[in-house]
N, C-alpha and C. Protein backbone atom coordinates (compact mmCIF):
# COMPACT_ATOMS: atom_id res chain seq x y z
N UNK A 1 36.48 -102.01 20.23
CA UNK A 1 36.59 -101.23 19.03
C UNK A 1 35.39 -101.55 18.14
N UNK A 2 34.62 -100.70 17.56
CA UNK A 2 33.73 -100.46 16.54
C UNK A 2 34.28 -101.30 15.52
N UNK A 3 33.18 -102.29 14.85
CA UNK A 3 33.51 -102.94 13.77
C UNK A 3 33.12 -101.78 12.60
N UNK A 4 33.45 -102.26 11.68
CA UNK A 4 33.76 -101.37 10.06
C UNK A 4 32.56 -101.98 9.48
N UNK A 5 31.63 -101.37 8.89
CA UNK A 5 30.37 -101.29 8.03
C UNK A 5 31.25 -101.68 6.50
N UNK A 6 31.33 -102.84 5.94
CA UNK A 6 31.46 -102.98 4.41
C UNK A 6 30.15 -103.56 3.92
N UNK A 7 30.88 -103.36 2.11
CA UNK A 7 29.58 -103.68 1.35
C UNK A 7 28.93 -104.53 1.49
N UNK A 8 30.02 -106.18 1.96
CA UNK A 8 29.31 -107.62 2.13
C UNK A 8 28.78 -107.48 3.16
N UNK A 9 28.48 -106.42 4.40
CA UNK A 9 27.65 -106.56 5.25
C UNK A 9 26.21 -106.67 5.12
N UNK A 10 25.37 -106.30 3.99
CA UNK A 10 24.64 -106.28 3.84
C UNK A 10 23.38 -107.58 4.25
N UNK A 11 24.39 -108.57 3.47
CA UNK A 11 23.93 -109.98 3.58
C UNK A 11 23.84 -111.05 5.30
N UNK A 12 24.11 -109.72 6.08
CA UNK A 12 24.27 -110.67 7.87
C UNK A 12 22.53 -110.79 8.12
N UNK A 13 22.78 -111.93 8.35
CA UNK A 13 21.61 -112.81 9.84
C UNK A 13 21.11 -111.84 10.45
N UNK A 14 21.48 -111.01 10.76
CA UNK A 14 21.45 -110.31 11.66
C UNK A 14 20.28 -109.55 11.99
N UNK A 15 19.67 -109.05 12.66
CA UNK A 15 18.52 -108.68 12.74
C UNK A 15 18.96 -107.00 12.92
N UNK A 16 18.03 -106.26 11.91
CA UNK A 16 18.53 -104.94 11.83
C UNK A 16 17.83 -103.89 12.87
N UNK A 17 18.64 -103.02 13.59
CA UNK A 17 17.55 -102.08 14.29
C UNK A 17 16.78 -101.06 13.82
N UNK A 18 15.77 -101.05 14.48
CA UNK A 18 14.50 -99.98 14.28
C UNK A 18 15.29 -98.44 14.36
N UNK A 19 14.70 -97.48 14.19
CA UNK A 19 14.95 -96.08 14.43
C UNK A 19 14.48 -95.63 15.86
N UNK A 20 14.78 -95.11 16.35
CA UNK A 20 13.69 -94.56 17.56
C UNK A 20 12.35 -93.92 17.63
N UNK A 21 11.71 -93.73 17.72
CA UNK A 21 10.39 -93.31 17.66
C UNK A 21 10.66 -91.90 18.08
N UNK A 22 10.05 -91.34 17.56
CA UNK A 22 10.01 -89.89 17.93
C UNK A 22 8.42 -89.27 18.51
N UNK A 23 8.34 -88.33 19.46
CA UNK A 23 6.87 -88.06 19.55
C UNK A 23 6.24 -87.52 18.05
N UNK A 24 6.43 -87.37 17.13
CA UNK A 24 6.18 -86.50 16.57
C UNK A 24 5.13 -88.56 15.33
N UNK A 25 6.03 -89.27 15.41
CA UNK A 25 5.46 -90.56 15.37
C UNK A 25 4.61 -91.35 15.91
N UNK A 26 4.31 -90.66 16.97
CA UNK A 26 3.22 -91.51 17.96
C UNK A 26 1.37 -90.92 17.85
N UNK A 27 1.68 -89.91 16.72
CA UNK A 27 0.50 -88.92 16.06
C UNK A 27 0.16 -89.08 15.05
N UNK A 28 1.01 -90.50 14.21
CA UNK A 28 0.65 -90.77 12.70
C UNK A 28 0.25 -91.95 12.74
N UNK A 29 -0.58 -92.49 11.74
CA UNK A 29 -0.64 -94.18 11.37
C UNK A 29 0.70 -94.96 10.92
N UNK A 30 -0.28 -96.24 11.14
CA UNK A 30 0.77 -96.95 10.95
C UNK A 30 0.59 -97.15 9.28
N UNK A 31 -0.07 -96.79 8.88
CA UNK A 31 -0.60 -96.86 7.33
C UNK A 31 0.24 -95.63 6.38
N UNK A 32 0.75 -96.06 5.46
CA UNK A 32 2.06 -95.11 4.77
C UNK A 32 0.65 -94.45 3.33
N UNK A 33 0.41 -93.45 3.57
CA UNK A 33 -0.25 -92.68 2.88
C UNK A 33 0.48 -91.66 1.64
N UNK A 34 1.59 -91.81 1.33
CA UNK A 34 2.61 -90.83 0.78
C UNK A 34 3.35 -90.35 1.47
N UNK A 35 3.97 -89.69 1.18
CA UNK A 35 4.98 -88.46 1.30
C UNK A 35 4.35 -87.88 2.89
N UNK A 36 5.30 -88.02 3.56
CA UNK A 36 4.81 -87.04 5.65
C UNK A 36 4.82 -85.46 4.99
N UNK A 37 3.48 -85.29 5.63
CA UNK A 37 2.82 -84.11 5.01
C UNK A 37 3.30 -82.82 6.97
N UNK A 38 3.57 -82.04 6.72
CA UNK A 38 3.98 -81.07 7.47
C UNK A 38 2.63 -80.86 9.05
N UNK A 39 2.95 -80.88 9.98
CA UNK A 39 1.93 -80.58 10.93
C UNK A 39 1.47 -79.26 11.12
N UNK A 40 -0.10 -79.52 11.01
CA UNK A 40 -1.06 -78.10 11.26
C UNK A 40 -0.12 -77.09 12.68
N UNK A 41 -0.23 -75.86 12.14
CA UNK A 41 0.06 -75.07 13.46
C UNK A 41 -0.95 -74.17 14.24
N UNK A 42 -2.08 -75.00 13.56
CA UNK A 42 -3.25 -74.22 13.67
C UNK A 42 -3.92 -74.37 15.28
N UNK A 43 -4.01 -73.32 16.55
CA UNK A 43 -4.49 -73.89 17.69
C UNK A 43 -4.68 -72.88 18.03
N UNK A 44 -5.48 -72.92 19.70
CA UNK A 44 -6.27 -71.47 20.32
C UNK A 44 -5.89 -70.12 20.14
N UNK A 45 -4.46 -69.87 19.87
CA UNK A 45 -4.26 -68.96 19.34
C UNK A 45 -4.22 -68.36 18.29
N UNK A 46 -4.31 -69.44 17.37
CA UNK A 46 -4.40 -68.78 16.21
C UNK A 46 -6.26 -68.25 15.51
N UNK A 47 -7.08 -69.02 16.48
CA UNK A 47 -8.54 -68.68 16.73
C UNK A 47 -8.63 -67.38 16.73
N UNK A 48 -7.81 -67.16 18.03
CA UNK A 48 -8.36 -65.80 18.86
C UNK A 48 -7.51 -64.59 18.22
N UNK A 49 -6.22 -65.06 17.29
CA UNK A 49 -6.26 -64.06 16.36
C UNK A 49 -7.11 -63.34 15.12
N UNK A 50 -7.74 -64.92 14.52
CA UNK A 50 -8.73 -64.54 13.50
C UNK A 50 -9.86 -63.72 14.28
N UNK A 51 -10.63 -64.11 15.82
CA UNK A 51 -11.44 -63.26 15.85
C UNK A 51 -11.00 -61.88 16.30
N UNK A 52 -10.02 -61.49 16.75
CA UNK A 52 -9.58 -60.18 16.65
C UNK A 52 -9.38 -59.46 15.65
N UNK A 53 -9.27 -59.93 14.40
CA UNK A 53 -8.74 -59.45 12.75
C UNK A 53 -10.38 -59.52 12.50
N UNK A 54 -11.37 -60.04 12.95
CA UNK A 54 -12.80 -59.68 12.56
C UNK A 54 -13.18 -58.94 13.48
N UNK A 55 -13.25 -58.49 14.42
CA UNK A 55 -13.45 -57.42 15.28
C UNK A 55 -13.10 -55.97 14.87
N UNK A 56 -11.56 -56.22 14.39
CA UNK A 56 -11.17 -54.97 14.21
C UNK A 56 -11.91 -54.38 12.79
N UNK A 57 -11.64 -55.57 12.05
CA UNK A 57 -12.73 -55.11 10.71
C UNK A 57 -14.08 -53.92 10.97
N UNK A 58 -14.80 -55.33 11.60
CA UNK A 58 -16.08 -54.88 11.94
C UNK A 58 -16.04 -53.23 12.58
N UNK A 59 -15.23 -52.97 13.33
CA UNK A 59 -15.05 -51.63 14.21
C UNK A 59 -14.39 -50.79 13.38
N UNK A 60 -13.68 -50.93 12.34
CA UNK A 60 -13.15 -49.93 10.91
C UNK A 60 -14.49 -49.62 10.20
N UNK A 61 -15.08 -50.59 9.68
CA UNK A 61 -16.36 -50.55 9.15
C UNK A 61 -17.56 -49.30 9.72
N UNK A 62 -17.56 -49.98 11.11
CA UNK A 62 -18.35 -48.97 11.81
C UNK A 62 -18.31 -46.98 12.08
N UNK A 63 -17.16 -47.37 12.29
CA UNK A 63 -16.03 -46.31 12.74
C UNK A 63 -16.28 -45.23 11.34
N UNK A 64 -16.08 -45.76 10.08
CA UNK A 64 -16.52 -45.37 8.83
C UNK A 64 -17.89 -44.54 8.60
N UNK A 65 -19.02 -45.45 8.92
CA UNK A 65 -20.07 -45.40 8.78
C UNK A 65 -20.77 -44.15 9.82
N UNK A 66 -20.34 -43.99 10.89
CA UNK A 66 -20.52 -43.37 11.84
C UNK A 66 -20.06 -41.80 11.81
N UNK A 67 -18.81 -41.88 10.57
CA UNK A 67 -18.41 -40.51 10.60
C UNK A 67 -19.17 -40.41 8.84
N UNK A 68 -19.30 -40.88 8.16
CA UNK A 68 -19.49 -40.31 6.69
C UNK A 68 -21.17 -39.95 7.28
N UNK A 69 -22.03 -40.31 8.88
CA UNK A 69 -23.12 -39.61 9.29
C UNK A 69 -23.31 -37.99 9.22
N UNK A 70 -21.85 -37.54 9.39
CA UNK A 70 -21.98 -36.49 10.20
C UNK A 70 -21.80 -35.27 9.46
N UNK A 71 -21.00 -35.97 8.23
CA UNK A 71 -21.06 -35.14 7.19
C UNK A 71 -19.98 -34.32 7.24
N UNK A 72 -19.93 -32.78 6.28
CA UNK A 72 -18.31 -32.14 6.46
C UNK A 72 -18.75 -30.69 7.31
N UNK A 73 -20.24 -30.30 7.28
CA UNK A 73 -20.45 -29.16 7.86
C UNK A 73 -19.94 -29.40 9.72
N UNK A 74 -19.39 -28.28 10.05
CA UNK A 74 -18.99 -28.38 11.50
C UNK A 74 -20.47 -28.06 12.28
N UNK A 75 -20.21 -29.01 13.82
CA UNK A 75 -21.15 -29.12 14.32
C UNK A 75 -21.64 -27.46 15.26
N UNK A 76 -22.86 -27.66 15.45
CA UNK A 76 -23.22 -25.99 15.96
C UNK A 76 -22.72 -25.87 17.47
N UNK A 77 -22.15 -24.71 17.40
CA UNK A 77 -21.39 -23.96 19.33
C UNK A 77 -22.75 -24.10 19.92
N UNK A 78 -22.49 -24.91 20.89
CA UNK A 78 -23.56 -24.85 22.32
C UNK A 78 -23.58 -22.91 22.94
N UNK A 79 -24.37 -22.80 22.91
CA UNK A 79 -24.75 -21.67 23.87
C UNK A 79 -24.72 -21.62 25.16
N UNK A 80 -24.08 -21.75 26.19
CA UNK A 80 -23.74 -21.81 27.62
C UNK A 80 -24.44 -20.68 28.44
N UNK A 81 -25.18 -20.40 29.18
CA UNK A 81 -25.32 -19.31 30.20
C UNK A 81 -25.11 -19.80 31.31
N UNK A 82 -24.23 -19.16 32.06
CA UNK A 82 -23.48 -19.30 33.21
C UNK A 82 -23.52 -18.28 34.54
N UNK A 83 -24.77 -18.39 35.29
CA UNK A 83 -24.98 -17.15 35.89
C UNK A 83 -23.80 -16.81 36.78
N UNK A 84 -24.07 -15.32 36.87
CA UNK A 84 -22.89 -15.07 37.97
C UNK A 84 -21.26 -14.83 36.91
N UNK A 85 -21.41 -14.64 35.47
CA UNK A 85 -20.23 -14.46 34.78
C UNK A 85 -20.78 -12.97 33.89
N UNK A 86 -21.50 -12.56 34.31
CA UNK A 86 -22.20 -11.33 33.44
C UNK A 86 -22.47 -11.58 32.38
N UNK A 87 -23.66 -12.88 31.94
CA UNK A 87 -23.65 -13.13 31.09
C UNK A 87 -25.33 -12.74 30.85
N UNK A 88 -25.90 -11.59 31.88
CA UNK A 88 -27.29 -10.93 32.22
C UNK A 88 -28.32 -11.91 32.96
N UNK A 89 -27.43 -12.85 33.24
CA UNK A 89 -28.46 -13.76 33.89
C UNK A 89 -29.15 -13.32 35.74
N UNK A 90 -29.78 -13.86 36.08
CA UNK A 90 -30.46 -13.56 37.44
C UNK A 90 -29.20 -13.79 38.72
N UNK A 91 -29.31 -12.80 39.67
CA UNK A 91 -28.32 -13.31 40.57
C UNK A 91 -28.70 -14.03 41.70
N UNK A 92 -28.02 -14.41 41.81
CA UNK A 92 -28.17 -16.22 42.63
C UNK A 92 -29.29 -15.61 44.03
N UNK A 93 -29.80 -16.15 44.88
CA UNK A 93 -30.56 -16.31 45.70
C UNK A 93 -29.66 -16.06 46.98
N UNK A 94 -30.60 -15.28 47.79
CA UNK A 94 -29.68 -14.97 48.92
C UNK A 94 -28.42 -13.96 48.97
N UNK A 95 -28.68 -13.15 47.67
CA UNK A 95 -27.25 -11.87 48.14
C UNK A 95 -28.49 -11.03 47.15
C-alpha cells in the first residue's frame, strides 16, 4: 500500500527524485536564463514557402507590367491567305 504524503513529510532524509527528462530538455542548457521561451517552428519548409510567396509576387508584378504594355486598343486581325479557299490566290501546281 502507498504511503500518504503529509505536511511533516517535508523534513525526510530522504533523497528526493528528479523529473524525467524529456527530449524536448536535452536541447536546452543547463544554465536557467528565465522563463522557457517556446521552440522555433521555423524549418525547410517554412523556407520554401517564403520563396514561393516571393515568386509569386515577383510573377504578379510581372504579369502587371506586361499587360499595362499593351495598352486598351485591341490588337490588329492577321490577314490570312489561304490558297485553294477562293481567296484569288494562285492554284496549286500540278492541276
Amino acid at each position: 500500500m502507498a504511503r500518504r504524503r503529509d505536511d511533516d513529510d517535508e523534513d525526510d532524509d530522504l533523497p528526493k527524485r528528479k523529473p524525467a527528462r524529456s527530449e524536448a530538455d536535452d536541447d536546452e542548457d543547463d544554465f536557467d536564463d528565465g522563463p522557457p521561451r517556446k521552440k522555433s517552428k521555423e524549418d525547410a519548409f517554412t523556407g520554401l514557402l517564403v520563396i514561393s510567396l516571393v515568386a509569386l509576387i515577383v510573377a504578379a508584378v510581372m504579369l502587371y507590367l506586361d499587360t499595362s504594355e499593351l495598352g486598351t486598343a485591341a490588337p490588329p486581325q492577321p490577314s490570312v491567305n489561304v490558297p485553294g479557299l477562293g481567296g484569288g490566290g494562285a492554284a496549286p501546281a500540278g492541276q
